[in-house]
N, C-alpha and C. Protein backbone atom coordinates (compact mmCIF):
# COMPACT_ATOMS: atom_id res chain seq x y z
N UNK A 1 36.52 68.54 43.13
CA UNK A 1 37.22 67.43 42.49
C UNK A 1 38.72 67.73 42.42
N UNK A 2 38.87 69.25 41.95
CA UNK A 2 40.38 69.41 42.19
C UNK A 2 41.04 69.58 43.28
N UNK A 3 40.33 69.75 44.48
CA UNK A 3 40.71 69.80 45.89
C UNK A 3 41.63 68.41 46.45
N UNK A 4 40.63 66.95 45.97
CA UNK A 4 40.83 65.59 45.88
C UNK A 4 42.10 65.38 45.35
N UNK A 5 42.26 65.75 43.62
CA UNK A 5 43.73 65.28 43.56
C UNK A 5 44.73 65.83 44.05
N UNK A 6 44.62 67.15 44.46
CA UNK A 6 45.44 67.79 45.47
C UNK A 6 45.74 67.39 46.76
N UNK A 7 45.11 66.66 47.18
CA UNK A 7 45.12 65.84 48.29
C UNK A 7 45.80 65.07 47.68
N UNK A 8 45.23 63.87 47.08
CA UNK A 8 46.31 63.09 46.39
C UNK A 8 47.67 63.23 46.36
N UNK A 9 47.93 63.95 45.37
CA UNK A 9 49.32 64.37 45.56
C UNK A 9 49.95 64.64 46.27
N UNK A 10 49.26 65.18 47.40
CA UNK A 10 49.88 65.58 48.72
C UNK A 10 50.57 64.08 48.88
N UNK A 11 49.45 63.66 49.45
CA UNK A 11 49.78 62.18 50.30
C UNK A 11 50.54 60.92 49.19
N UNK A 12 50.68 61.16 48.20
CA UNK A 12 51.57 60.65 47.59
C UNK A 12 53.14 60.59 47.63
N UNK A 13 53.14 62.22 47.55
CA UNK A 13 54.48 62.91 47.88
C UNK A 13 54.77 63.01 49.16
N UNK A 14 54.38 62.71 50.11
CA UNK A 14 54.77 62.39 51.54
C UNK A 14 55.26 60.93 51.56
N UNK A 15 54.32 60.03 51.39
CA UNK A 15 54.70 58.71 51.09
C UNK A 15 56.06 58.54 50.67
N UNK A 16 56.37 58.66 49.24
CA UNK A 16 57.67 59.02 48.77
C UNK A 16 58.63 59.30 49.28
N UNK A 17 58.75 60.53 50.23
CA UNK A 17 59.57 61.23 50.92
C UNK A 17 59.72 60.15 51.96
N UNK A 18 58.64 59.94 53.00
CA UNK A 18 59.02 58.66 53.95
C UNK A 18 59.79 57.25 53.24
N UNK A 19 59.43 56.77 52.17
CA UNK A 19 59.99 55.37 51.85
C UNK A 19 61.33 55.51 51.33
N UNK A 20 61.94 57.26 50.96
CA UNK A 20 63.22 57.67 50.35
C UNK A 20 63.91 57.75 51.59
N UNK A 21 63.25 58.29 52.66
CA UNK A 21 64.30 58.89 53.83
C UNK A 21 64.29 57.41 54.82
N UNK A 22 63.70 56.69 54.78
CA UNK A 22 63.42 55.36 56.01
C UNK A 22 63.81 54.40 55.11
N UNK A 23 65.17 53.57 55.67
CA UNK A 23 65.38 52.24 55.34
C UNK A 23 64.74 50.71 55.39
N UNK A 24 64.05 51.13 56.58
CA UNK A 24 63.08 49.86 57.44
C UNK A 24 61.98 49.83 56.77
N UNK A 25 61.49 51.04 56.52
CA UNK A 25 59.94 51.25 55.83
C UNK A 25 60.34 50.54 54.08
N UNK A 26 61.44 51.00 53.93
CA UNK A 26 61.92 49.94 51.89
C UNK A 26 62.61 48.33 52.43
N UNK A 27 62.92 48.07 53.40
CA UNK A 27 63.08 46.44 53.84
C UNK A 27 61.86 46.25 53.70
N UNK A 28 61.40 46.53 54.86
CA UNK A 28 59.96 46.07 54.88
C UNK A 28 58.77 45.73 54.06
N UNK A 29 58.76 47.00 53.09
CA UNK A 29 58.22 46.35 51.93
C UNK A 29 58.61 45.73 51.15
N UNK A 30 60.03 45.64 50.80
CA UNK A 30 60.58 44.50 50.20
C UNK A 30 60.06 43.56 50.50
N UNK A 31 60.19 43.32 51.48
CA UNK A 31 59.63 41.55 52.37
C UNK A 31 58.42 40.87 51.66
N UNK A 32 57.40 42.35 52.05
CA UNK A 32 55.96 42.15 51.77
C UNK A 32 56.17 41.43 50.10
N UNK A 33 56.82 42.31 49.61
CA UNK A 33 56.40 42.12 47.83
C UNK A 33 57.31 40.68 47.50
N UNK A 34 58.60 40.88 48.55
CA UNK A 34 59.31 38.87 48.19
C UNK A 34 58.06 37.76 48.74
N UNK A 35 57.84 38.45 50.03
CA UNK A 35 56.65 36.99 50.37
C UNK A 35 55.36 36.86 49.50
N UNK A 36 54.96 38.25 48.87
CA UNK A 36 54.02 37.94 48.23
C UNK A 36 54.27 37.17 46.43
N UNK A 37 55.53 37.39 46.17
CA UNK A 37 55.82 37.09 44.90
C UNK A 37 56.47 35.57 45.22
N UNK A 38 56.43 34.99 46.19
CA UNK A 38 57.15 33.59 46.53
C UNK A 38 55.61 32.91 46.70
N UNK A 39 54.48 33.44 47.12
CA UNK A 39 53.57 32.52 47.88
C UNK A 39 52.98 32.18 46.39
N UNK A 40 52.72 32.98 45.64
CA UNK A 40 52.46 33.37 44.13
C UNK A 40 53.09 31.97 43.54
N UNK A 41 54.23 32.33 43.34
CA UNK A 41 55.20 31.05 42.64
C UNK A 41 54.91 29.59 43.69
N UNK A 42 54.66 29.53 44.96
CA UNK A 42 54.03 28.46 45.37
C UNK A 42 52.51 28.14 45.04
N UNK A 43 51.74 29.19 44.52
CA UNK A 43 50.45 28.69 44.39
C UNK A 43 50.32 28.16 42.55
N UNK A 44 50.98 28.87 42.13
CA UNK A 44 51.64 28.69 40.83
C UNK A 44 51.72 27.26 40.45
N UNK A 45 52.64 26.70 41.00
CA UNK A 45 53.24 25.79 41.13
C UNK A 45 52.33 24.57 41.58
N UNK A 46 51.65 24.58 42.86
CA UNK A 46 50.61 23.66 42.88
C UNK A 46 49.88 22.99 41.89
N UNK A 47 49.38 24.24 41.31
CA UNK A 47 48.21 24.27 40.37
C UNK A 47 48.83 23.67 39.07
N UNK A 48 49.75 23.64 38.83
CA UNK A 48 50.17 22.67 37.98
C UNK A 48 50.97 21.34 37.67
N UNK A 49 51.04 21.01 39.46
CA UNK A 49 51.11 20.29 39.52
C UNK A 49 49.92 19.40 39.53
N UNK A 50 48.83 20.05 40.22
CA UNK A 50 47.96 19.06 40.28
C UNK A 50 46.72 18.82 38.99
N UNK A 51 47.26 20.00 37.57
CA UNK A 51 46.72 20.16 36.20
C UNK A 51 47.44 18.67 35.65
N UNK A 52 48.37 18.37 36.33
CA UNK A 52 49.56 17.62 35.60
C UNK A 52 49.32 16.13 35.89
N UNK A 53 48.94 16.11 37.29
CA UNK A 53 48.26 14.84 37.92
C UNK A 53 46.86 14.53 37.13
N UNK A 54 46.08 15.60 37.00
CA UNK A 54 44.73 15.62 36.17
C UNK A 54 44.69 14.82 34.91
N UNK A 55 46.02 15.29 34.45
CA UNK A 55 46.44 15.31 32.44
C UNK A 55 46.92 13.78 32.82
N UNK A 56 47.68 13.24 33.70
CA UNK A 56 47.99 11.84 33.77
C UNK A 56 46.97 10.59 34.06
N UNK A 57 46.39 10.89 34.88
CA UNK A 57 45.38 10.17 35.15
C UNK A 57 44.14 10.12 34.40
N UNK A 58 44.11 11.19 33.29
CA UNK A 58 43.22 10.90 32.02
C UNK A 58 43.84 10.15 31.23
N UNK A 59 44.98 10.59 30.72
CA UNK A 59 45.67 9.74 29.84
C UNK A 59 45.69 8.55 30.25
N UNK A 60 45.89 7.97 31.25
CA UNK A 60 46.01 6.42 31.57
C UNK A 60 44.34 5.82 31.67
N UNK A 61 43.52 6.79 31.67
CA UNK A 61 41.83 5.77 31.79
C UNK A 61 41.66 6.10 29.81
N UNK A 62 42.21 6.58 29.25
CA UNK A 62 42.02 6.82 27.99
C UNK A 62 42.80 5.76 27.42
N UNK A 63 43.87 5.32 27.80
CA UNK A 63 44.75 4.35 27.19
C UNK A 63 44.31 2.86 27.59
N UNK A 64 43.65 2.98 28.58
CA UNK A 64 42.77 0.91 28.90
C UNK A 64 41.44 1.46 28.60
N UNK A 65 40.81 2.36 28.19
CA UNK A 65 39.71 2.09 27.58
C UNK A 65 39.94 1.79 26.26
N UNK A 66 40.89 2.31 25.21
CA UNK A 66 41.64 1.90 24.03
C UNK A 66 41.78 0.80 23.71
N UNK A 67 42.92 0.28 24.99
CA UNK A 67 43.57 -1.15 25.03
C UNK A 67 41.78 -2.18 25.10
N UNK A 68 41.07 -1.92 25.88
CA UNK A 68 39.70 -2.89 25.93
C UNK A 68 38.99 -2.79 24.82
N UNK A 69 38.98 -1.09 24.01
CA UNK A 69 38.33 -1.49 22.59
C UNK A 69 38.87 -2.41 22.10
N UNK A 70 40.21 -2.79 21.57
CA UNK A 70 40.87 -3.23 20.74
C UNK A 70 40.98 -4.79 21.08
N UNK A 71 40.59 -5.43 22.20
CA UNK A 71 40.97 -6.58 22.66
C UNK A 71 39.60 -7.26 21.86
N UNK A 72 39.77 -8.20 21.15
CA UNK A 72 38.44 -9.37 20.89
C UNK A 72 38.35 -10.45 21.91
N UNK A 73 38.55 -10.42 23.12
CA UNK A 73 38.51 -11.30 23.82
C UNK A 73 37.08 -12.13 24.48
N UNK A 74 36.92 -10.57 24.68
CA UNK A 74 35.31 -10.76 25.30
C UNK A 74 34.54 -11.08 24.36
N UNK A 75 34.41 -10.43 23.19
CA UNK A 75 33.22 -10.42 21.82
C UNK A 75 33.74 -11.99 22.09
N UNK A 76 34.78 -12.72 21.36
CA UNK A 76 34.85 -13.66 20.94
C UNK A 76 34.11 -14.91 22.36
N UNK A 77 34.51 -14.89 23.70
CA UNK A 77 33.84 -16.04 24.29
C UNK A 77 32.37 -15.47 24.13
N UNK A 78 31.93 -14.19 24.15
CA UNK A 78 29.89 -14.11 23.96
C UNK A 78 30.24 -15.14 23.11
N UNK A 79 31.07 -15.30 21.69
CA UNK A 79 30.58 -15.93 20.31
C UNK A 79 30.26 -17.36 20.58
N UNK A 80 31.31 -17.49 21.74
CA UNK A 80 31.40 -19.17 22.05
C UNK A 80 30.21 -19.46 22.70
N UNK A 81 30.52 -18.93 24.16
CA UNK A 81 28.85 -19.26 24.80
C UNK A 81 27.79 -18.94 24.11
N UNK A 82 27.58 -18.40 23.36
CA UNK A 82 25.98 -18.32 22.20
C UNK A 82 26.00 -20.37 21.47
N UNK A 83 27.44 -20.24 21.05
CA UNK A 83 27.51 -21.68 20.04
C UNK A 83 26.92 -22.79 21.28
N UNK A 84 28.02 -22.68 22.23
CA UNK A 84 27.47 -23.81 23.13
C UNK A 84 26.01 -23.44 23.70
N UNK A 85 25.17 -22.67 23.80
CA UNK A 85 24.17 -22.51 24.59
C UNK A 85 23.41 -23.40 23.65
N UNK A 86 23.36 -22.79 22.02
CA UNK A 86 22.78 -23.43 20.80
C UNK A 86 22.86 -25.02 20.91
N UNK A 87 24.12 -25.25 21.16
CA UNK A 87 23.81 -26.86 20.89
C UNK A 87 23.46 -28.11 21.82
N UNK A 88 23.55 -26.87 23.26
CA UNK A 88 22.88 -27.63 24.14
C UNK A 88 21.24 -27.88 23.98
N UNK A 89 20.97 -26.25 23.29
CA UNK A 89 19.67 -26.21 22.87
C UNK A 89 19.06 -27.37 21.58
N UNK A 90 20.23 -27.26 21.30
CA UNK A 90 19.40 -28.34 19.86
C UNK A 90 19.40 -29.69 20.30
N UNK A 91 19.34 -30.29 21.36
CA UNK A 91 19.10 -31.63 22.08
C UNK A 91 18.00 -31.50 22.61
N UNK A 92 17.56 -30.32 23.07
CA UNK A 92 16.44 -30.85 24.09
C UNK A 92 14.99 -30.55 22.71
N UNK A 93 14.19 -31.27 23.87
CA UNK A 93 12.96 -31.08 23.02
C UNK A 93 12.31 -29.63 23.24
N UNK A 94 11.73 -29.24 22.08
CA UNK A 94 10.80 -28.30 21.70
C UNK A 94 9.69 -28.32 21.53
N UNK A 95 8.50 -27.31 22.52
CA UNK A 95 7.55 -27.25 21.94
C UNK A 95 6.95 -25.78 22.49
N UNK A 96 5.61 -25.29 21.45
CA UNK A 96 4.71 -24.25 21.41
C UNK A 96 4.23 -23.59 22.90
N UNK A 97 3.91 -24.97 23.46
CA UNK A 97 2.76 -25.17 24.95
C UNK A 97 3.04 -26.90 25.72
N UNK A 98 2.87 -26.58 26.37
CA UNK A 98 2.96 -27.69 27.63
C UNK A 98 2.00 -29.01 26.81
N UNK A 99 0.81 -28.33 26.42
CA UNK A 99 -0.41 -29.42 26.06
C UNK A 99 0.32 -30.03 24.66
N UNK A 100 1.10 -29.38 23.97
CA UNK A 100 1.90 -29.92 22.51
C UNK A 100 3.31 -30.86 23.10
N UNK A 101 3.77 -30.08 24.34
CA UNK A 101 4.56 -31.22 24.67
C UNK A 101 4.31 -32.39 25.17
N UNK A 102 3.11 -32.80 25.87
CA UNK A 102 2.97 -33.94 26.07
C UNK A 102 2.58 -34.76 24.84
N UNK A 103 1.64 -34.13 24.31
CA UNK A 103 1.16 -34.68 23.26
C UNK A 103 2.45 -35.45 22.65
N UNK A 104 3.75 -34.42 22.17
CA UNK A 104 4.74 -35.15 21.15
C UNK A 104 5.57 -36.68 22.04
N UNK A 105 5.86 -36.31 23.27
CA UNK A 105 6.09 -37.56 24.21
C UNK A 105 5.39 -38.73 23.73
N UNK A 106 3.62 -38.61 24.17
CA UNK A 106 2.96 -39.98 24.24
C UNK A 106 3.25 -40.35 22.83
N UNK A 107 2.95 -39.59 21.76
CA UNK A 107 3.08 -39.76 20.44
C UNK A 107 4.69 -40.65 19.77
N UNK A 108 5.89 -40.09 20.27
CA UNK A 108 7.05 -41.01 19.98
C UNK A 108 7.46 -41.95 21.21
N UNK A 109 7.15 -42.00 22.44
CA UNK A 109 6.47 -43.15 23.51
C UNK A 109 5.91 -44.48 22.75
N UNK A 110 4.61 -44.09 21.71
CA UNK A 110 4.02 -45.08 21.25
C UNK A 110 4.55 -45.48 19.93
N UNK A 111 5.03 -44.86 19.27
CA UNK A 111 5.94 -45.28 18.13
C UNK A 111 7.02 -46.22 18.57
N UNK A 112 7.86 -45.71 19.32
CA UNK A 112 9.46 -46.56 20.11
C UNK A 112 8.58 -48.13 20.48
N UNK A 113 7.62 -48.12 21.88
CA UNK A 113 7.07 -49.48 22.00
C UNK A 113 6.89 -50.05 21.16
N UNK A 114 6.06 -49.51 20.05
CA UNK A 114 5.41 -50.66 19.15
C UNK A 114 6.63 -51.37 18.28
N UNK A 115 7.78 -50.56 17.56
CA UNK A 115 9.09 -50.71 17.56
C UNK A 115 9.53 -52.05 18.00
N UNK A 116 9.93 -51.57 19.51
CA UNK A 116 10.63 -52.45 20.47
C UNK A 116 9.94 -53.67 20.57
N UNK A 117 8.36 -53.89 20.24
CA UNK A 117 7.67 -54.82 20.63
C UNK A 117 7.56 -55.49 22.01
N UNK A 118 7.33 -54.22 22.73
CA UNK A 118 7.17 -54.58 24.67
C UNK A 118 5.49 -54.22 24.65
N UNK A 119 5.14 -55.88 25.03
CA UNK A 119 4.25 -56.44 25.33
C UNK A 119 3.77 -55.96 26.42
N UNK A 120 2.05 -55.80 26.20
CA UNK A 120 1.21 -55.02 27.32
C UNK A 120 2.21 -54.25 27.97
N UNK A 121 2.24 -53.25 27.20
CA UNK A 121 2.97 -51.78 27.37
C UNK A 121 2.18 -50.58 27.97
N UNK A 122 2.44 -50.44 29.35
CA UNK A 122 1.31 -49.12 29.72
C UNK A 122 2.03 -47.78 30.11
N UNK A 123 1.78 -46.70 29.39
CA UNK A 123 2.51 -45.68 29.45
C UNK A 123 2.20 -44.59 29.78
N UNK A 124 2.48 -43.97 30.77
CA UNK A 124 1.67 -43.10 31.97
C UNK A 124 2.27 -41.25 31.55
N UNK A 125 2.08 -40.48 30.61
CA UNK A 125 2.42 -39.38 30.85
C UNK A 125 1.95 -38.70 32.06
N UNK A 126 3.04 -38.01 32.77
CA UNK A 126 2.33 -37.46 33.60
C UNK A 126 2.31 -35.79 33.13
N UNK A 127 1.74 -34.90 34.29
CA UNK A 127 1.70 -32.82 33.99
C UNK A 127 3.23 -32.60 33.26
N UNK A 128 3.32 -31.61 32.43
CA UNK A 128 4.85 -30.90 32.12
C UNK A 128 4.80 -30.27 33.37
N UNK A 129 5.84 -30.28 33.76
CA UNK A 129 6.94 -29.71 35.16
C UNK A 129 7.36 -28.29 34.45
N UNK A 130 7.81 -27.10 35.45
CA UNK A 130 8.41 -26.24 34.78
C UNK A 130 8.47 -25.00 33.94
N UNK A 131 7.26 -25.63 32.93
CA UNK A 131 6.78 -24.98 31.25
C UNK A 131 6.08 -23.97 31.77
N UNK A 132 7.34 -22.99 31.93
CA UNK A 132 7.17 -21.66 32.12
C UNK A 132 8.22 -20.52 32.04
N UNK A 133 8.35 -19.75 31.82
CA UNK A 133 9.58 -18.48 31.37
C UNK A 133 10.28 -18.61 32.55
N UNK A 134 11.60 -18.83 31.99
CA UNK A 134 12.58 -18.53 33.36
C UNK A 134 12.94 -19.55 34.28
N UNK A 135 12.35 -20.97 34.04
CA UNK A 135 12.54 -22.10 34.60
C UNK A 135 13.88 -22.88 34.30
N UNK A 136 14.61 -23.49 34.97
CA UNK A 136 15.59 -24.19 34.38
C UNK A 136 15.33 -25.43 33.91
N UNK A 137 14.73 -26.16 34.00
CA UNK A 137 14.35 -27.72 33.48
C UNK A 137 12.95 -27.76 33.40
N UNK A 138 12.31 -27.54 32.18
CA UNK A 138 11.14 -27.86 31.90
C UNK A 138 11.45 -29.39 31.63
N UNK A 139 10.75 -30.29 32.09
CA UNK A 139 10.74 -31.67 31.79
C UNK A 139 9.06 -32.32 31.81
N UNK A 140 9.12 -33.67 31.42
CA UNK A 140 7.59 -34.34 31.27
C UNK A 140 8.19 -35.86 31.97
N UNK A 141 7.70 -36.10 33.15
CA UNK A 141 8.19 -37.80 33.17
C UNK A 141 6.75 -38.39 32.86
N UNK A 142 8.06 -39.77 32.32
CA UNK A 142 6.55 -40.37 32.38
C UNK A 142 6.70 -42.13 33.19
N UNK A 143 6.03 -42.70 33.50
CA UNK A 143 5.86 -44.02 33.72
C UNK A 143 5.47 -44.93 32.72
N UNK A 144 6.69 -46.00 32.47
CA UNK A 144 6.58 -46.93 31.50
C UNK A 144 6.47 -48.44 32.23
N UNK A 145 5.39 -49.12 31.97
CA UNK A 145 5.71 -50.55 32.15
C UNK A 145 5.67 -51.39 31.21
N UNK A 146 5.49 -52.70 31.20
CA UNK A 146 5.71 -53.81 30.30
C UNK A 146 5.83 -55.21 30.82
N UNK A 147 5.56 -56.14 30.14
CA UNK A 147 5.97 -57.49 30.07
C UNK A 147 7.40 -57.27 29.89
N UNK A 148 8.23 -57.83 30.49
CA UNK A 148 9.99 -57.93 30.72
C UNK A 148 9.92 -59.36 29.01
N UNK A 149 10.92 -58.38 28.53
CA UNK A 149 11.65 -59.19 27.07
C UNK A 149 12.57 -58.74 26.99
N UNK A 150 14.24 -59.89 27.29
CA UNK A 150 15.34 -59.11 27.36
C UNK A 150 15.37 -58.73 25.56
N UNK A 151 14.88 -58.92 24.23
CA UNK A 151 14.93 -58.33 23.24
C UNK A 151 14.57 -57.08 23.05
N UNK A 152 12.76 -57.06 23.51
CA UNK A 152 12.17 -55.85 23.48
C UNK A 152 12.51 -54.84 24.56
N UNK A 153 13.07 -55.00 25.56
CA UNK A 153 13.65 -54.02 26.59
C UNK A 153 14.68 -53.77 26.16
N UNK A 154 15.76 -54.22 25.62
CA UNK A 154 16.89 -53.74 24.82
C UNK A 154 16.80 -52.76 23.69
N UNK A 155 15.74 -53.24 23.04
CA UNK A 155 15.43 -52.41 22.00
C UNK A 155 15.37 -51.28 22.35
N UNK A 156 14.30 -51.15 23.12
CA UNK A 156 13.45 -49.84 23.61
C UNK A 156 14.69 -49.20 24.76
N UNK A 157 15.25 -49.29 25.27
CA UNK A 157 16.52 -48.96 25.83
C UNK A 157 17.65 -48.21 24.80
N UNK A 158 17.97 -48.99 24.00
CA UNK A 158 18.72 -48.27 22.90
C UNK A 158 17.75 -47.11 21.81
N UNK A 159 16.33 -46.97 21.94
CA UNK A 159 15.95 -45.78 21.17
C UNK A 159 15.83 -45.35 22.30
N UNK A 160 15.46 -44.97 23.71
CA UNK A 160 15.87 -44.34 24.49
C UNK A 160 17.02 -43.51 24.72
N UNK A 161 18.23 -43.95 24.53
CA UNK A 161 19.73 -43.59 24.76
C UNK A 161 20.04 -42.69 23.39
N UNK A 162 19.29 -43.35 22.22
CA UNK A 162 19.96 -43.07 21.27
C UNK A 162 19.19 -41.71 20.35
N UNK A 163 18.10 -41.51 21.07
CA UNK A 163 17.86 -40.37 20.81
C UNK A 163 18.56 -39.14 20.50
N UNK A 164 17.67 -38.22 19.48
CA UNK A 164 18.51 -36.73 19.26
C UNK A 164 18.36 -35.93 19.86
N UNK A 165 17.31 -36.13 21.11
CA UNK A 165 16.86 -35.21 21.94
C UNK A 165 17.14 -36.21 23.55
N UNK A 166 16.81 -35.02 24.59
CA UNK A 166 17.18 -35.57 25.85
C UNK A 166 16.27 -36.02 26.12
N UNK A 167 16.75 -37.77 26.84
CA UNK A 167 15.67 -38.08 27.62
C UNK A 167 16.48 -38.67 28.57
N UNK A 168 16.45 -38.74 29.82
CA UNK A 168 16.90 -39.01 31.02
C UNK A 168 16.27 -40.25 31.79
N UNK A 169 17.02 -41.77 32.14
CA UNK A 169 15.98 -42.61 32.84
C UNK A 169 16.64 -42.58 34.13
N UNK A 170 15.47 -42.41 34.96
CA UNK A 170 15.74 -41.70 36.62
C UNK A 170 15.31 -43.33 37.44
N UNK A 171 14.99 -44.25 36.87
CA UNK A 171 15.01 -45.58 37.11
C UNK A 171 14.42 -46.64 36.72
N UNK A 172 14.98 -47.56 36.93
CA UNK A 172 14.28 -48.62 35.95
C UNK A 172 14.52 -50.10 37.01
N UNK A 173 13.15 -50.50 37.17
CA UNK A 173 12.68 -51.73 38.26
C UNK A 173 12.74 -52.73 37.34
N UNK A 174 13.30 -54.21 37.65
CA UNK A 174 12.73 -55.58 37.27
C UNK A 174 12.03 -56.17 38.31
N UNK A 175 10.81 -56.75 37.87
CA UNK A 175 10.73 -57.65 38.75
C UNK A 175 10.24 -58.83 38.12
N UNK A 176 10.79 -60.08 38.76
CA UNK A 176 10.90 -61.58 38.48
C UNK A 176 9.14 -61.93 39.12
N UNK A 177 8.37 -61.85 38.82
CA UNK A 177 7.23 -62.72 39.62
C UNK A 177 6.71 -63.42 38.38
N UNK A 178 5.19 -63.71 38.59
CA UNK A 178 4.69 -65.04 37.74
C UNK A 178 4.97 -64.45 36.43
N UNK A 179 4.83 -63.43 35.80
CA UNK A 179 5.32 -62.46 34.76
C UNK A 179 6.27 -61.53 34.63
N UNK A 180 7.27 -61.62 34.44
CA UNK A 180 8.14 -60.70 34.57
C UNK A 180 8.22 -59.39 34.10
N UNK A 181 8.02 -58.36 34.75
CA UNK A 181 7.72 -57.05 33.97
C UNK A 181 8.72 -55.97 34.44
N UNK A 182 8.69 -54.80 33.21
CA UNK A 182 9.86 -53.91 33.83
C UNK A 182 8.75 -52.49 34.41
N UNK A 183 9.82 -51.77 35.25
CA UNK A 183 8.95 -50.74 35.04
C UNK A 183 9.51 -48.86 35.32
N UNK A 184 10.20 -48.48 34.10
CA UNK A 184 11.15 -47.18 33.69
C UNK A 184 10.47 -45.67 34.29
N UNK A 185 11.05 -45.42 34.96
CA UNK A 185 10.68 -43.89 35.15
C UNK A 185 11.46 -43.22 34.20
N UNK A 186 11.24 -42.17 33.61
CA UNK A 186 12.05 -41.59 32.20
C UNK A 186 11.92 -40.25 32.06
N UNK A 187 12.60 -38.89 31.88
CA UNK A 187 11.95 -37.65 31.54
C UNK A 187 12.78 -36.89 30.27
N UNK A 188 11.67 -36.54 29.94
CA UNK A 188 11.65 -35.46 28.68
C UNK A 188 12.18 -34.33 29.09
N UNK A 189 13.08 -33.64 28.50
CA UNK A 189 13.85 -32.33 28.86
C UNK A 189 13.58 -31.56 27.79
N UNK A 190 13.32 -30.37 27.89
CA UNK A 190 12.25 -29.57 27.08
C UNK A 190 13.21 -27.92 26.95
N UNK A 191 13.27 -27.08 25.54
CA UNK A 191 13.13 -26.03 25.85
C UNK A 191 12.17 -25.37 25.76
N UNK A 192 11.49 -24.45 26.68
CA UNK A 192 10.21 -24.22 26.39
C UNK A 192 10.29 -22.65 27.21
N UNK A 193 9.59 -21.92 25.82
CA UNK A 193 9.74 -19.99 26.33
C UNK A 193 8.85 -19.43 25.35
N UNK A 194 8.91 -18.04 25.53
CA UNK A 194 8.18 -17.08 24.93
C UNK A 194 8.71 -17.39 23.50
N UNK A 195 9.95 -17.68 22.84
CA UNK A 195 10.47 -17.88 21.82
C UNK A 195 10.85 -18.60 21.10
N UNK A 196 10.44 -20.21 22.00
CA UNK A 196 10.50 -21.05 21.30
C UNK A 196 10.44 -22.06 20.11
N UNK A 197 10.93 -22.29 19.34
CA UNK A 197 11.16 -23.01 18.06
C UNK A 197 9.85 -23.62 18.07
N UNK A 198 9.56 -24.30 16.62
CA UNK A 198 8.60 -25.15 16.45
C UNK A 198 8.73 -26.35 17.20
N UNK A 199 7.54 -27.55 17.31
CA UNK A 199 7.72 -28.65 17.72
C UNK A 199 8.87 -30.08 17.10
N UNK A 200 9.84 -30.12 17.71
CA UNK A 200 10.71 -31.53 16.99
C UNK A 200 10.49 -32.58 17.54
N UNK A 201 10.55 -33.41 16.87
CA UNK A 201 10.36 -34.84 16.96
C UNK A 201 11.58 -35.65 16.64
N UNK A 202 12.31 -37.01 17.23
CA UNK A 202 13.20 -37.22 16.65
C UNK A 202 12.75 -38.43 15.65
């Protein structure tokens, strides 16, 4: 072991002696230790630049996620479209099941005629259309005829229109022969889902 640092020392102290007596051999390493202490300060330097690019480009996704907490813009139209969805909803008719919606049709159908007083009145519900999750227009048409009375067709025209719920007339025939009779195609517009409200009537 003591042979080793004796060696050592040897070759230490030679070293020495060469880098004291040779000018080229102390340039030279100069060089080495400037290029290595410059590439240093260039890698240096990168690295914080691109820590710096890092630190900016957080700060700016931190500052519009901020700015978007703070905005009520969005909350507030959900608030709106909920109101309007509601009151489109509170026009149409409601019911449980398809078999309760027809039912409430023929049921204020025969109330309105007798009303209006339209003579030999025949009133045709037909299947609910639709009455199913996820449908856009659950509806019920139905076929209305009658003895033609410009009183009682007026009538029954204005509780038609004037309903609190939708009802839509998709056409309406006169015809002039030995009896004059009308004859209304009409539909019921329905909301109808897994969550639907009780049955209304207007």
């Amino acid at each position: 072991m003591r042979g080793f640092w004796n060696s050592a020392r040897l070759q230490w102290g030679l070293l020495l002696q060469r880098w004291q007596e040779q000018a080229s051999l102390r340039m030279s390493g100069w060089a080495v230790l400037a290029l290595a202490v410059a590439n240093l300060i260039v890698l240096c330097s990168d690295w914080k630049s691109a820590q710096a690019l890092e630190c900016a480009r957080a700060a700016l996704e931190l500052k519009k996620t901020q700015a978007l907490a703070q905005q009520s813009y969005w909350p507030e139209r959900a608030l709106q479209a909920d109101d309007r969805l509601a009151q489109y909803r509170s026009h149409l008719w409601t019911a449980q099941s398809a078999s309760g919606a027809r039912a409430d049709v023929q049921a204020w159908l025969d109330v309105e005629v007798k009303k209006a007083g339209l003579q030999e009145a025949r009133v045709n519900v037909q299947d609910p259309s639709d009455f199913s999750d996820g449908k856009p227009d659950p509806h019920i048409e139905v076929q209305l005829r009658g003895r033609f009375d410009p009183d009682s067709y007026g009538k029954l025209l204005l509780a038609l229109e004037g309903s609190s719920h939708w009802i839509s007339i998709d056409s309406a025939e006169l015809s002039n022969g030995l009896s004059p009779s009308i004859n209304l195609q009409i539909s019921f517009h329905f909301y109808f889902g897994s969550a639907a409200p009780a049955s209304s009537r207007s």
